[in-house]
PDB file of N, CA and C in Angstrom:
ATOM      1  N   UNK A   1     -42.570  99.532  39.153  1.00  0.00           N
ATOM      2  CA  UNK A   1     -42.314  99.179  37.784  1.00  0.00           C
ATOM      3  C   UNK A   1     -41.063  98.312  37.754  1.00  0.00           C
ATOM      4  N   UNK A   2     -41.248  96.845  36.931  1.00  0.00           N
ATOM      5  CA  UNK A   2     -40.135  96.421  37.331  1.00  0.00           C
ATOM      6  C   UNK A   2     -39.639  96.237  35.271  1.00  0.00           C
ATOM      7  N   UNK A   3     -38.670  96.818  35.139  1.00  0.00           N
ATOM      8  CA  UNK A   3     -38.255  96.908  33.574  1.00  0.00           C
ATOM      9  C   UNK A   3     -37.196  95.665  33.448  1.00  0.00           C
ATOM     10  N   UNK A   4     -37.155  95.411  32.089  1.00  0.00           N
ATOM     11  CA  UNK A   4     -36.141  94.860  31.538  1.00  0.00           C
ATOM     12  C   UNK A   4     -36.107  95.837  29.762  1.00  0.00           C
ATOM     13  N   UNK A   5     -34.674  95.499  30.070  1.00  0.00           N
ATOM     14  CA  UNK A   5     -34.181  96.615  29.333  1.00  0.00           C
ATOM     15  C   UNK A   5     -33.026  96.130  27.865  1.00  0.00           C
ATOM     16  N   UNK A   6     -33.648  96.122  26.626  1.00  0.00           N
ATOM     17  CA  UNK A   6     -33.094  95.979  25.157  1.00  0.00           C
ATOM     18  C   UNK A   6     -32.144  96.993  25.116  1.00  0.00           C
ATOM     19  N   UNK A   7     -30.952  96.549  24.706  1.00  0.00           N
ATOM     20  CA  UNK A   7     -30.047  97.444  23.600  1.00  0.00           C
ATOM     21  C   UNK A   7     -29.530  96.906  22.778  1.00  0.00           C
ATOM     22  N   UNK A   8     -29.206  97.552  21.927  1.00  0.00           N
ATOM     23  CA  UNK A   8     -28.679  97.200  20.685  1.00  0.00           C
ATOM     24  C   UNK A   8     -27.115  96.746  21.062  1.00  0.00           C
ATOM     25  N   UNK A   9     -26.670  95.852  19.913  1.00  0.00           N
ATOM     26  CA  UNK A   9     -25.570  94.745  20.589  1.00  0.00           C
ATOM     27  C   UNK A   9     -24.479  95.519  19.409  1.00  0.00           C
ATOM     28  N   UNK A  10     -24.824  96.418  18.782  1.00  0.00           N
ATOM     29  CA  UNK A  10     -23.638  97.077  17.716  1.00  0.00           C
ATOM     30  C   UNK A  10     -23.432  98.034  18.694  1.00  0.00           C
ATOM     31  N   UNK A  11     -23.701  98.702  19.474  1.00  0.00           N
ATOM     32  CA  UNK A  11     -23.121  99.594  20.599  1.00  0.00           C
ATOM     33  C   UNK A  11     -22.542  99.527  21.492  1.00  0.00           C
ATOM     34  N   UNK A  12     -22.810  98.422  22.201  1.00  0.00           N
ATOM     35  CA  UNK A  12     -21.803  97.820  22.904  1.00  0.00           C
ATOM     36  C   UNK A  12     -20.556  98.271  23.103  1.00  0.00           C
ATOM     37  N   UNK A  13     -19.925  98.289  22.576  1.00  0.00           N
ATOM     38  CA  UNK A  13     -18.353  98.945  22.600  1.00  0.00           C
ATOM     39  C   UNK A  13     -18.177 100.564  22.726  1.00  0.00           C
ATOM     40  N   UNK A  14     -19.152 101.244  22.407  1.00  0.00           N
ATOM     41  CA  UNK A  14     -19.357 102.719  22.495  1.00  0.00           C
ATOM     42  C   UNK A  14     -19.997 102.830  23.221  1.00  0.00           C
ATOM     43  N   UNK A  15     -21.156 102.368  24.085  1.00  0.00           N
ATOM     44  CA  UNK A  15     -21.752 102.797  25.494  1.00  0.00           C
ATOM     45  C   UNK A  15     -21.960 101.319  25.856  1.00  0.00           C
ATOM     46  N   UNK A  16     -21.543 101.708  27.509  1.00  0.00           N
ATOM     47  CA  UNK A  16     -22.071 100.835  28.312  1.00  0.00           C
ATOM     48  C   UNK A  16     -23.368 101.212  29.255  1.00  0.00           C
ATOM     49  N   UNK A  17     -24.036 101.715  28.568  1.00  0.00           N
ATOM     50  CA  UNK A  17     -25.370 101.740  29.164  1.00  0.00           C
ATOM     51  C   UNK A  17     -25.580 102.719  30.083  1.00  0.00           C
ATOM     52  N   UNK A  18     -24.272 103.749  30.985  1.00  0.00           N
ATOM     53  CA  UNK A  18     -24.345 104.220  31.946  1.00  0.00           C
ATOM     54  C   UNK A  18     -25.764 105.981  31.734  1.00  0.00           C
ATOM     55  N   UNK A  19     -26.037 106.270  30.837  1.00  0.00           N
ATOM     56  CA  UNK A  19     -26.858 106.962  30.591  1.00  0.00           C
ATOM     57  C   UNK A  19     -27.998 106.525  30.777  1.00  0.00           C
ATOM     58  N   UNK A  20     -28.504 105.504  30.258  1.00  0.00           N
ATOM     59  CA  UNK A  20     -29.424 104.849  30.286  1.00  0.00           C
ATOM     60  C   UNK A  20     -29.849 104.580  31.989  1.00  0.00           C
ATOM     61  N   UNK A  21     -28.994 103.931  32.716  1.00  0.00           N
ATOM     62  CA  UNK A  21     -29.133 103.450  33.888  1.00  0.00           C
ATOM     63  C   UNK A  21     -29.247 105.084  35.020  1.00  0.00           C
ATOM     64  N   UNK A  22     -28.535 106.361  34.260  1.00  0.00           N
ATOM     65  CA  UNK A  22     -28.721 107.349  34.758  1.00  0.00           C
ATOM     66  C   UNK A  22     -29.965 107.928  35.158  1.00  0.00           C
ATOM     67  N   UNK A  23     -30.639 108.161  33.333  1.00  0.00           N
ATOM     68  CA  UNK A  23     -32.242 108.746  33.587  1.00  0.00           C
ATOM     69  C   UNK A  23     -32.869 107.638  34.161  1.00  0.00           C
ATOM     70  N   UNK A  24     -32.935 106.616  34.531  1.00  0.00           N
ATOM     71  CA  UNK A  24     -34.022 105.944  34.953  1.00  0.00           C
ATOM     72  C   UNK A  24     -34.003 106.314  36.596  1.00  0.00           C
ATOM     73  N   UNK A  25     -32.713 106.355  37.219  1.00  0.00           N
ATOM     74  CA  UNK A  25     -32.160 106.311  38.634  1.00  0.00           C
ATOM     75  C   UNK A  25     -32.768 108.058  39.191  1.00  0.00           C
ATOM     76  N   UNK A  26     -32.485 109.189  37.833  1.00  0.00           N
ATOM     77  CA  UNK A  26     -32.757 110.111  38.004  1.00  0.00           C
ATOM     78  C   UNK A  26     -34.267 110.733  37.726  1.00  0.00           C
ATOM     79  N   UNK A  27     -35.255 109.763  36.886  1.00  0.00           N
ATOM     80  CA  UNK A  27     -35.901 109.784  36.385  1.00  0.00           C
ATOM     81  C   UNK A  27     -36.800 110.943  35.669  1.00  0.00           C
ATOM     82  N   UNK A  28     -35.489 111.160  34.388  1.00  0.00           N
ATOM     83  CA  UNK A  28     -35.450 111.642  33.439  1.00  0.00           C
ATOM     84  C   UNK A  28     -35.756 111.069  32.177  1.00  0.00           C
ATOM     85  N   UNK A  29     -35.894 112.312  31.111  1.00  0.00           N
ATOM     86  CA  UNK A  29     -36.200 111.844  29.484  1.00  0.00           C
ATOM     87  C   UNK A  29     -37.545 110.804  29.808  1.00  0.00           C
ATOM     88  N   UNK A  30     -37.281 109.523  29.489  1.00  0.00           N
ATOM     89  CA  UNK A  30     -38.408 108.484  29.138  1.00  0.00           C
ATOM     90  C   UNK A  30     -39.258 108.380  30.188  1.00  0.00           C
ATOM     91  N   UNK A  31     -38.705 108.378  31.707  1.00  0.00           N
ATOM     92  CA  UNK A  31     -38.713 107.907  32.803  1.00  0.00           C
ATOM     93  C   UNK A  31     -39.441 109.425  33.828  1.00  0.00           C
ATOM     94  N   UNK A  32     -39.609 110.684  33.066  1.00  0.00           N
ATOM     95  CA  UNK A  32     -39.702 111.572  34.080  1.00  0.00           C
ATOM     96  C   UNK A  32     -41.514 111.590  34.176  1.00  0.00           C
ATOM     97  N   UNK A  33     -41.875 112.028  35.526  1.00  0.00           N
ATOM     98  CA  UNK A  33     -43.469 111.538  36.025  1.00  0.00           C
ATOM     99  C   UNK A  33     -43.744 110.270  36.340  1.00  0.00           C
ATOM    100  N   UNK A  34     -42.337 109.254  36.210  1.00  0.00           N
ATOM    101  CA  UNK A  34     -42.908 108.372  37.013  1.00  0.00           C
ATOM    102  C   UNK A  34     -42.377 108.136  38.330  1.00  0.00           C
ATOM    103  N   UNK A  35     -43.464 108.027  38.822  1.00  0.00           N
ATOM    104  CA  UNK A  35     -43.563 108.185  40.799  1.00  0.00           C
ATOM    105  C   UNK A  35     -42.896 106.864  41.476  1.00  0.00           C
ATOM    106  N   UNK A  36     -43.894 105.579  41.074  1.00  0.00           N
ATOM    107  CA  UNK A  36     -43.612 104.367  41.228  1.00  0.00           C
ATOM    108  C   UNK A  36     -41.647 103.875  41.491  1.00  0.00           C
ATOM    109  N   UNK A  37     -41.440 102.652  42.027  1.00  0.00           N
ATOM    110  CA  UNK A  37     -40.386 102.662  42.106  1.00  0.00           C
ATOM    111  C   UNK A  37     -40.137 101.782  40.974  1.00  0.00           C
ATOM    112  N   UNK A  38     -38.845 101.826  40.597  1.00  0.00           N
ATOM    113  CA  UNK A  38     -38.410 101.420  39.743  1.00  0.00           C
ATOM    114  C   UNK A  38     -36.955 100.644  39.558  1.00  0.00           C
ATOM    115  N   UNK A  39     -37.542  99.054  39.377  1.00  0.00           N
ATOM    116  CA  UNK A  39     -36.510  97.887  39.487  1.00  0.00           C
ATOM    117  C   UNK A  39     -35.625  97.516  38.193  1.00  0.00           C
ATOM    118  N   UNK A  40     -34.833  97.065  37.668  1.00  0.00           N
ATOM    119  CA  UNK A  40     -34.554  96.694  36.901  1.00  0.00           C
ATOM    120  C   UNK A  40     -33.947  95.375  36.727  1.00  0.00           C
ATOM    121  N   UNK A  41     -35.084  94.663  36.480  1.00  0.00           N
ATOM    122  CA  UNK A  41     -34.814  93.438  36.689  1.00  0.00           C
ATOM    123  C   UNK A  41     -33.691  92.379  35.424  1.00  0.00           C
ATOM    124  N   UNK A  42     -33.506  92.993  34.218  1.00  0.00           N
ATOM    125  CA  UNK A  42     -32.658  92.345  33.433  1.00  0.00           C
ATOM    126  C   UNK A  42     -32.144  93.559  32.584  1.00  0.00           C
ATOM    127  N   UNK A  43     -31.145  93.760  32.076  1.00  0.00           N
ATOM    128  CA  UNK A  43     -30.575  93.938  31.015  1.00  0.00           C
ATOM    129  C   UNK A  43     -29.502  93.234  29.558  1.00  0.00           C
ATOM    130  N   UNK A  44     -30.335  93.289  28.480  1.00  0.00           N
ATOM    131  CA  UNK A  44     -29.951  92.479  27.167  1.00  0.00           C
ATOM    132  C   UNK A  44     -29.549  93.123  26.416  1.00  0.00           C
ATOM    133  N   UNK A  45     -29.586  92.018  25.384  1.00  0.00           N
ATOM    134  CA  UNK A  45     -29.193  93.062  23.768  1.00  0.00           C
ATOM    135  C   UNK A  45     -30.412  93.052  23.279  1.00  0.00           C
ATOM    136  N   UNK A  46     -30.151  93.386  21.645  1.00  0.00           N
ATOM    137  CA  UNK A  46     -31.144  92.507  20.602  1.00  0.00           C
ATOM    138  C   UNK A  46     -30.757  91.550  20.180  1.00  0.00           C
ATOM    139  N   UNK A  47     -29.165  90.682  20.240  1.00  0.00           N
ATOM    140  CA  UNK A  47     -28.979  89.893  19.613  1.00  0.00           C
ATOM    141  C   UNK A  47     -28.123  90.160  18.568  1.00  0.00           C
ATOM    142  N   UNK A  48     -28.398  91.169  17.917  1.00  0.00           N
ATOM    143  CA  UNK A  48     -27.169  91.776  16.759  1.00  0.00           C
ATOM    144  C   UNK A  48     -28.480  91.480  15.370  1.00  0.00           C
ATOM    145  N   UNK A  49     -28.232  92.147  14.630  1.00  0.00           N
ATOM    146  CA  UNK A  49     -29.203  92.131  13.264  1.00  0.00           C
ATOM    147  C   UNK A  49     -29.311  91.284  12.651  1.00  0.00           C
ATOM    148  N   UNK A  50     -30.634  91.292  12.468  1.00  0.00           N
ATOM    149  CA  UNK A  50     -31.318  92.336  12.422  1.00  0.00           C
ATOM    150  C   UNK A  50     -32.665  92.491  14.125  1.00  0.00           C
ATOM    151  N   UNK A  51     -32.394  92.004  14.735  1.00  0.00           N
ATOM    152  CA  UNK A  51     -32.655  91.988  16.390  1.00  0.00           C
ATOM    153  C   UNK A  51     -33.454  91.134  16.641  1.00  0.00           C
ATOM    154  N   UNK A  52     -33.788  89.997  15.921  1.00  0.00           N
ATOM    155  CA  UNK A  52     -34.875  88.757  15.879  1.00  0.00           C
ATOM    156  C   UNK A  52     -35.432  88.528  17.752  1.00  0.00           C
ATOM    157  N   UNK A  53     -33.672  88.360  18.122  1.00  0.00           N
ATOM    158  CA  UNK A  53     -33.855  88.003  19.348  1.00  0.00           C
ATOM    159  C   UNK A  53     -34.241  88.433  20.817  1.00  0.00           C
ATOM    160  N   UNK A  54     -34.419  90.016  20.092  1.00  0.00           N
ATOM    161  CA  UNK A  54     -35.094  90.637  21.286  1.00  0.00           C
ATOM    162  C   UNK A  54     -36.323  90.021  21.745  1.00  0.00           C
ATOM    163  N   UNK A  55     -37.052  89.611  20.607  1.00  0.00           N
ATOM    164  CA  UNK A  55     -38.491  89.367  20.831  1.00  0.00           C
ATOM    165  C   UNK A  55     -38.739  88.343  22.189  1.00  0.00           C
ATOM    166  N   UNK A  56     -37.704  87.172  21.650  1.00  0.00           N
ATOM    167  CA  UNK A  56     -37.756  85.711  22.939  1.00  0.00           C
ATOM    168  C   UNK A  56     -37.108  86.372  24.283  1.00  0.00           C
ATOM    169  N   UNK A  57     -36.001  87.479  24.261  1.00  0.00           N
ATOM    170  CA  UNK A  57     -35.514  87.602  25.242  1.00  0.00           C
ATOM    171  C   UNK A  57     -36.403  88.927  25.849  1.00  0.00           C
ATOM    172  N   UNK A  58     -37.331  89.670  25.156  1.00  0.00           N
ATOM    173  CA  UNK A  58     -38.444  90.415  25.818  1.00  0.00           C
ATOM    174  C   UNK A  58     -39.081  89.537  27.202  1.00  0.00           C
ATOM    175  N   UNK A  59     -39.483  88.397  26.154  1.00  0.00           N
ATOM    176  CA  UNK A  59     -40.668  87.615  27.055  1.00  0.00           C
ATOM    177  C   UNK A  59     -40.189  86.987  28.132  1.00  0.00           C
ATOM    178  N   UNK A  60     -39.011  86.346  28.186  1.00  0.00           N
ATOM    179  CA  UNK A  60     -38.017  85.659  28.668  1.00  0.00           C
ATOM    180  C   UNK A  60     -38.319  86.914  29.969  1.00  0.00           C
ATOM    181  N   UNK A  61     -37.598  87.778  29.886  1.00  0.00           N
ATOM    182  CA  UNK A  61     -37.864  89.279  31.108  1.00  0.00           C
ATOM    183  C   UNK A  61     -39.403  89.157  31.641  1.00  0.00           C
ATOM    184  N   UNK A  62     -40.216  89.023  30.914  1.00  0.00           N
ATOM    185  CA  UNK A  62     -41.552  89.291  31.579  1.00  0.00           C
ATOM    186  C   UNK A  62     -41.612  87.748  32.063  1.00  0.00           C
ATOM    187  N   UNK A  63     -41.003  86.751  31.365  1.00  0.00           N
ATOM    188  CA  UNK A  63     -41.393  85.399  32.746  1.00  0.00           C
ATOM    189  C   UNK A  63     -40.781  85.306  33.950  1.00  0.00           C
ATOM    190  N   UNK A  64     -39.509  86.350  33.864  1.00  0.00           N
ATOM    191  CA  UNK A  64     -39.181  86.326  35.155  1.00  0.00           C
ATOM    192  C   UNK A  64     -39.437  87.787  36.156  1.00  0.00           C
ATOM    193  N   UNK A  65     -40.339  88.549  35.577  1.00  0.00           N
ATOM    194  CA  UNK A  65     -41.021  89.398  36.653  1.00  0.00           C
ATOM    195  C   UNK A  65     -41.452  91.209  35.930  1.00  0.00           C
ATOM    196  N   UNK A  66     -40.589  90.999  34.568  1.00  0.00           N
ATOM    197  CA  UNK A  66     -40.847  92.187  34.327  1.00  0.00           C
ATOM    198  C   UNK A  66     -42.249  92.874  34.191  1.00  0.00           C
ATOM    199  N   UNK A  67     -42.910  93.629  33.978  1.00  0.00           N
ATOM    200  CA  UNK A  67     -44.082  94.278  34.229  1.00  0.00           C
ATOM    201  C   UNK A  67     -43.687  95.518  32.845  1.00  0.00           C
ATOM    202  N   UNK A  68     -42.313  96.165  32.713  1.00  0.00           N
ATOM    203  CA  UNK A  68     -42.372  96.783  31.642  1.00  0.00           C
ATOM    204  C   UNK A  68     -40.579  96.816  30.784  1.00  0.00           C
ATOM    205  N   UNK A  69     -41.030  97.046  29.478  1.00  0.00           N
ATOM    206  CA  UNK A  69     -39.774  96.491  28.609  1.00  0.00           C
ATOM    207  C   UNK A  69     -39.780  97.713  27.621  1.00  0.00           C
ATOM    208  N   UNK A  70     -38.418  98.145  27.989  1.00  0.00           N
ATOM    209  CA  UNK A  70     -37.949  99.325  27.422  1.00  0.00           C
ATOM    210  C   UNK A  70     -36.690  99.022  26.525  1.00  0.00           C
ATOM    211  N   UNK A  71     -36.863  99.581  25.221  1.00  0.00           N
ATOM    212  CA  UNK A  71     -35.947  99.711  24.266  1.00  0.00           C
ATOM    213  C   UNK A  71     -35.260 100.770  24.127  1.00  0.00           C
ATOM    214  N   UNK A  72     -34.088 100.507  24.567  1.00  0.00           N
ATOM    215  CA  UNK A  72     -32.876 101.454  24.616  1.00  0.00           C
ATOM    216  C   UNK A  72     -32.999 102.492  23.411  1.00  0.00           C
ATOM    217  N   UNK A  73     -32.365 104.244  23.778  1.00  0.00           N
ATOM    218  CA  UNK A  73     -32.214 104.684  22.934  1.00  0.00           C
ATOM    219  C   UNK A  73     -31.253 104.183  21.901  1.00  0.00           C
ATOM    220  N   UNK A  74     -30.012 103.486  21.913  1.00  0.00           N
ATOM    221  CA  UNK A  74     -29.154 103.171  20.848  1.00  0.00           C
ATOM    222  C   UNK A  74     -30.262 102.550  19.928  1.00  0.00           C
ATOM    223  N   UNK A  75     -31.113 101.655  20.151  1.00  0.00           N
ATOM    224  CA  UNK A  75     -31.783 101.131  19.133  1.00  0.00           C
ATOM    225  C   UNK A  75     -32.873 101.881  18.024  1.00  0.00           C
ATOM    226  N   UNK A  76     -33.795 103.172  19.324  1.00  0.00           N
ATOM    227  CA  UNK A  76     -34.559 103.790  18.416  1.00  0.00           C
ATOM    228  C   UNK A  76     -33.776 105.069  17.903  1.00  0.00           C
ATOM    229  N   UNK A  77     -33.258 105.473  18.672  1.00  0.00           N
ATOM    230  CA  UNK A  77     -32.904 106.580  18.374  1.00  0.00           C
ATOM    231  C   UNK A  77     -31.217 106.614  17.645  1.00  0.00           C
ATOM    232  N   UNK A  78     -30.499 106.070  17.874  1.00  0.00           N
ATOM    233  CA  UNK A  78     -29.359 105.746  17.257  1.00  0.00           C
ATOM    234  C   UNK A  78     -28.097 106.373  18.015  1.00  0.00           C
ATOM    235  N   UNK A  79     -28.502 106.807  19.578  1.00  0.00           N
ATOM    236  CA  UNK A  79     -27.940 107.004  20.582  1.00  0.00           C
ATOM    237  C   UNK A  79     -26.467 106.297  20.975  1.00  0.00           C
ATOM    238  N   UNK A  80     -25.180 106.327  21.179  1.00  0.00           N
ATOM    239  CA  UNK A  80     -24.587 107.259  20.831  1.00  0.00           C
ATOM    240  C   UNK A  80     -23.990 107.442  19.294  1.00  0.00           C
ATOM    241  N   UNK A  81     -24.318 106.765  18.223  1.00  0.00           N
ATOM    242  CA  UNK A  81     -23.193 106.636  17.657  1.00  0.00           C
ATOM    243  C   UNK A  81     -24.207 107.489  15.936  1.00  0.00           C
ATOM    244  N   UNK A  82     -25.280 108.056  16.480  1.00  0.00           N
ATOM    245  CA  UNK A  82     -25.831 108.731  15.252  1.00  0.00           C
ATOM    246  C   UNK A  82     -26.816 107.653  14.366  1.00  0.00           C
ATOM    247  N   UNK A  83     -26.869 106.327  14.240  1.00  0.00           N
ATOM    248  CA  UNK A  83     -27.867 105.903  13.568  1.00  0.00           C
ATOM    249  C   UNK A  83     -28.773 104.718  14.588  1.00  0.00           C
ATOM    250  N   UNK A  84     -29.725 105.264  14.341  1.00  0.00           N
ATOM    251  CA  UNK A  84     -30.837 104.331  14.730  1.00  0.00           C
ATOM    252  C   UNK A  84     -31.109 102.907  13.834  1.00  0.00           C
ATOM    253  N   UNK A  85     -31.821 102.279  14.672  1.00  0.00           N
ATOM    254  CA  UNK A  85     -31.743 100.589  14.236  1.00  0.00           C
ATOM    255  C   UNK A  85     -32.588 100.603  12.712  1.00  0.00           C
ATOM    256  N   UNK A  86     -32.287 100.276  12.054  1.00  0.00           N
ATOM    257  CA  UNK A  86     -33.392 100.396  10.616  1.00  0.00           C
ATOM    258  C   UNK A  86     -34.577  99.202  10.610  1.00  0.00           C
ATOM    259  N   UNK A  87     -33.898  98.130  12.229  1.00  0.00           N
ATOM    260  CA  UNK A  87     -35.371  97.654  12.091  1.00  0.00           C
ATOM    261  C   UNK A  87     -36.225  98.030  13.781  1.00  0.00           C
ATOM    262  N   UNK A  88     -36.015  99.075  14.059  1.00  0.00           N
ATOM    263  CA  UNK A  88     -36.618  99.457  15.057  1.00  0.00           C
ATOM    264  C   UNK A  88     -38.078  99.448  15.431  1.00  0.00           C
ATOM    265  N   UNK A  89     -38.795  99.713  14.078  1.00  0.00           N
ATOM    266  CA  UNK A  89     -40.023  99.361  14.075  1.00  0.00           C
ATOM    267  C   UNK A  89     -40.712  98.267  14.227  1.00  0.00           C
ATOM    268  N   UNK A  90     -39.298  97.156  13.575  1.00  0.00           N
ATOM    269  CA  UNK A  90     -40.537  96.376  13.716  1.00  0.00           C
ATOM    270  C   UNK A  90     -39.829  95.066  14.884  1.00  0.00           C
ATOM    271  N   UNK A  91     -39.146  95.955  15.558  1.00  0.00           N
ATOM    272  CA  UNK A  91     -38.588  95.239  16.734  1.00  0.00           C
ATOM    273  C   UNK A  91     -39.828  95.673  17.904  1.00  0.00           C
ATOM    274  N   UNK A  92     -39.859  96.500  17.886  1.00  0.00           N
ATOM    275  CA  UNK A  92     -40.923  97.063  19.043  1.00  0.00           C
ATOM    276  C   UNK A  92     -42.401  96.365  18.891  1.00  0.00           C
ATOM    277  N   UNK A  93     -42.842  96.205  17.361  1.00  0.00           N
ATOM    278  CA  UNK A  93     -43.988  95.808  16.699  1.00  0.00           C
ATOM    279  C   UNK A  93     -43.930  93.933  17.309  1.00  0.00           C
ATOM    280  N   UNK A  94     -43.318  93.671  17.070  1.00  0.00           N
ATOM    281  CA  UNK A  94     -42.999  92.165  17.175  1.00  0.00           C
ATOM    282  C   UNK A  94     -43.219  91.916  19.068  1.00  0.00           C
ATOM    283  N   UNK A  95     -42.733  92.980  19.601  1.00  0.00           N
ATOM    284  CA  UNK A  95     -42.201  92.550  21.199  1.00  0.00           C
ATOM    285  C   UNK A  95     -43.963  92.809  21.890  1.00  0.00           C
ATOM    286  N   UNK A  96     -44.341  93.634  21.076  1.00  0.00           N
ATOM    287  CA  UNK A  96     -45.431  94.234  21.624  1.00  0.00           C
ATOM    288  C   UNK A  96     -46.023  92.720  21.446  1.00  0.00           C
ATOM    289  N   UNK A  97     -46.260  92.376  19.958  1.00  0.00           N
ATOM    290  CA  UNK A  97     -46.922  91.001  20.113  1.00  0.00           C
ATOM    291  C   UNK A  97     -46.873  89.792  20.830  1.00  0.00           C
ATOM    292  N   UNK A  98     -45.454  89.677  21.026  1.00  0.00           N
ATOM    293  CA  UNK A  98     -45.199  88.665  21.731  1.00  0.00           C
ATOM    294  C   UNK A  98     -45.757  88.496  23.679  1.00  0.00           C
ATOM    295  N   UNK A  99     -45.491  89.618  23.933  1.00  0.00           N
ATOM    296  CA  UNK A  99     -45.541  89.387  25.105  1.00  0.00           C
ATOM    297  C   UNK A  99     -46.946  90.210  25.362  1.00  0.00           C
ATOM    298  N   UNK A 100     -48.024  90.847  24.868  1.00  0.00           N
ATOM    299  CA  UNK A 100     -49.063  91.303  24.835  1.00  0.00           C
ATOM    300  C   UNK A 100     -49.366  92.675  25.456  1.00  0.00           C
ATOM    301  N   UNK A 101     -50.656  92.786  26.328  1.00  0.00           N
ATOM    302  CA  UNK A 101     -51.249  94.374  25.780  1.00  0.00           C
ATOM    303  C   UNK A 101     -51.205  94.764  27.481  1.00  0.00           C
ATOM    304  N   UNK A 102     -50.526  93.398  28.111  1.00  0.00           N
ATOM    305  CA  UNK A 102     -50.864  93.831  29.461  1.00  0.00           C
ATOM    306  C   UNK A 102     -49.320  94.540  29.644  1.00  0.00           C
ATOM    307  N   UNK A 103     -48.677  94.381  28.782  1.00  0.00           N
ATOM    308  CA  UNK A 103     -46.805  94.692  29.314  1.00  0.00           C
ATOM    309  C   UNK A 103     -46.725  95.620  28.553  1.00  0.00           C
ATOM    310  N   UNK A 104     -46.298  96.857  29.333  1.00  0.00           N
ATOM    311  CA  UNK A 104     -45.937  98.282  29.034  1.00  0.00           C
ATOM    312  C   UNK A 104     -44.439  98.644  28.238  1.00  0.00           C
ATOM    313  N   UNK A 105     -44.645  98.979  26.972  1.00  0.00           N
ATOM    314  CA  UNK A 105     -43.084  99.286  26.178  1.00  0.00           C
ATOM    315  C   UNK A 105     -43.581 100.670  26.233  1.00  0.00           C
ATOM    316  N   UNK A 106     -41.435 100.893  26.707  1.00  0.00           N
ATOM    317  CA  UNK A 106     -40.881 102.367  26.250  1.00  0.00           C
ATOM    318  C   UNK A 106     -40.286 102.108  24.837  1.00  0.00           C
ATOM    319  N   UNK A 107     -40.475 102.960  24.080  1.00  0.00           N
ATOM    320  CA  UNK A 107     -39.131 102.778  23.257  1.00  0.00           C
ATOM    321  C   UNK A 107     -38.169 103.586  22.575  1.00  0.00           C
ATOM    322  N   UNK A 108     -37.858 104.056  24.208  1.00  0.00           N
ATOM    323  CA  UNK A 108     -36.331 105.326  24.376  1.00  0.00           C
ATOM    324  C   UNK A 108     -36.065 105.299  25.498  1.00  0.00           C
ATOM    325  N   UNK A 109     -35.058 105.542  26.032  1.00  0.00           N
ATOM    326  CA  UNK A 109     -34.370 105.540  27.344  1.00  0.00           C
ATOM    327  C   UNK A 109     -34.404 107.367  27.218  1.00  0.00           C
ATOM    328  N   UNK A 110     -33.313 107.659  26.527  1.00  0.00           N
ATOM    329  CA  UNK A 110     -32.908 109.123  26.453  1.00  0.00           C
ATOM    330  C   UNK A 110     -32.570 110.070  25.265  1.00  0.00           C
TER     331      UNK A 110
END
């Protein structure tokens, strides 16, 4: 599995991702049952709000090798700082479209 990996760009300053990069290494929360190895070929933002830019920088990851694109908990879940993205839905909705039905979204880390 080779991921590229969304977070939200208002968190930034309150996590640097090291949880995130934890369960995947440990493969926990989002990541547990999978066997396969697991690359991580980019990590982004969304761009900052309302996350337009995840969508180009999804695909952008899958032209350069990703296979699956996972959206950070800060975005769905509101990981660390208590609120989730209010356009989370339709960040995931959009990425799904863009890059299609063959590319596998998470959308939670932890």
């Amino acid at each position: 599995m080779k991921i590229g990996l969304i977070r939200c760009r208002q968190t930034e300053d309150a996590c640097p991702g090291t949880t995130d990069f934890k369960v995947i290494r440990e493969r926990k929360c989002a990541f547990e049952g999978i066997e396969e190895e697991i690359e991580i070929i980019g990590l982004t933002t969304c761009g900052g709000c309302p996350g337009k830019k995840a969508v180009t920088r999804a695909a952008e990851m899958v032209r350069r090798g990703a296979d699956t694109i996972v959206i950070a908990s800060c975005i769905t879940r509101g990981n660390p700082i208590g609120f989730p993205c209010p356009h989370a839905e339709k960040i995931v909705e959009a990425i799904r479209k863009k890059v299609g039905d063959d590319i596998r979204i998470i959308e939670y880390t932890h």
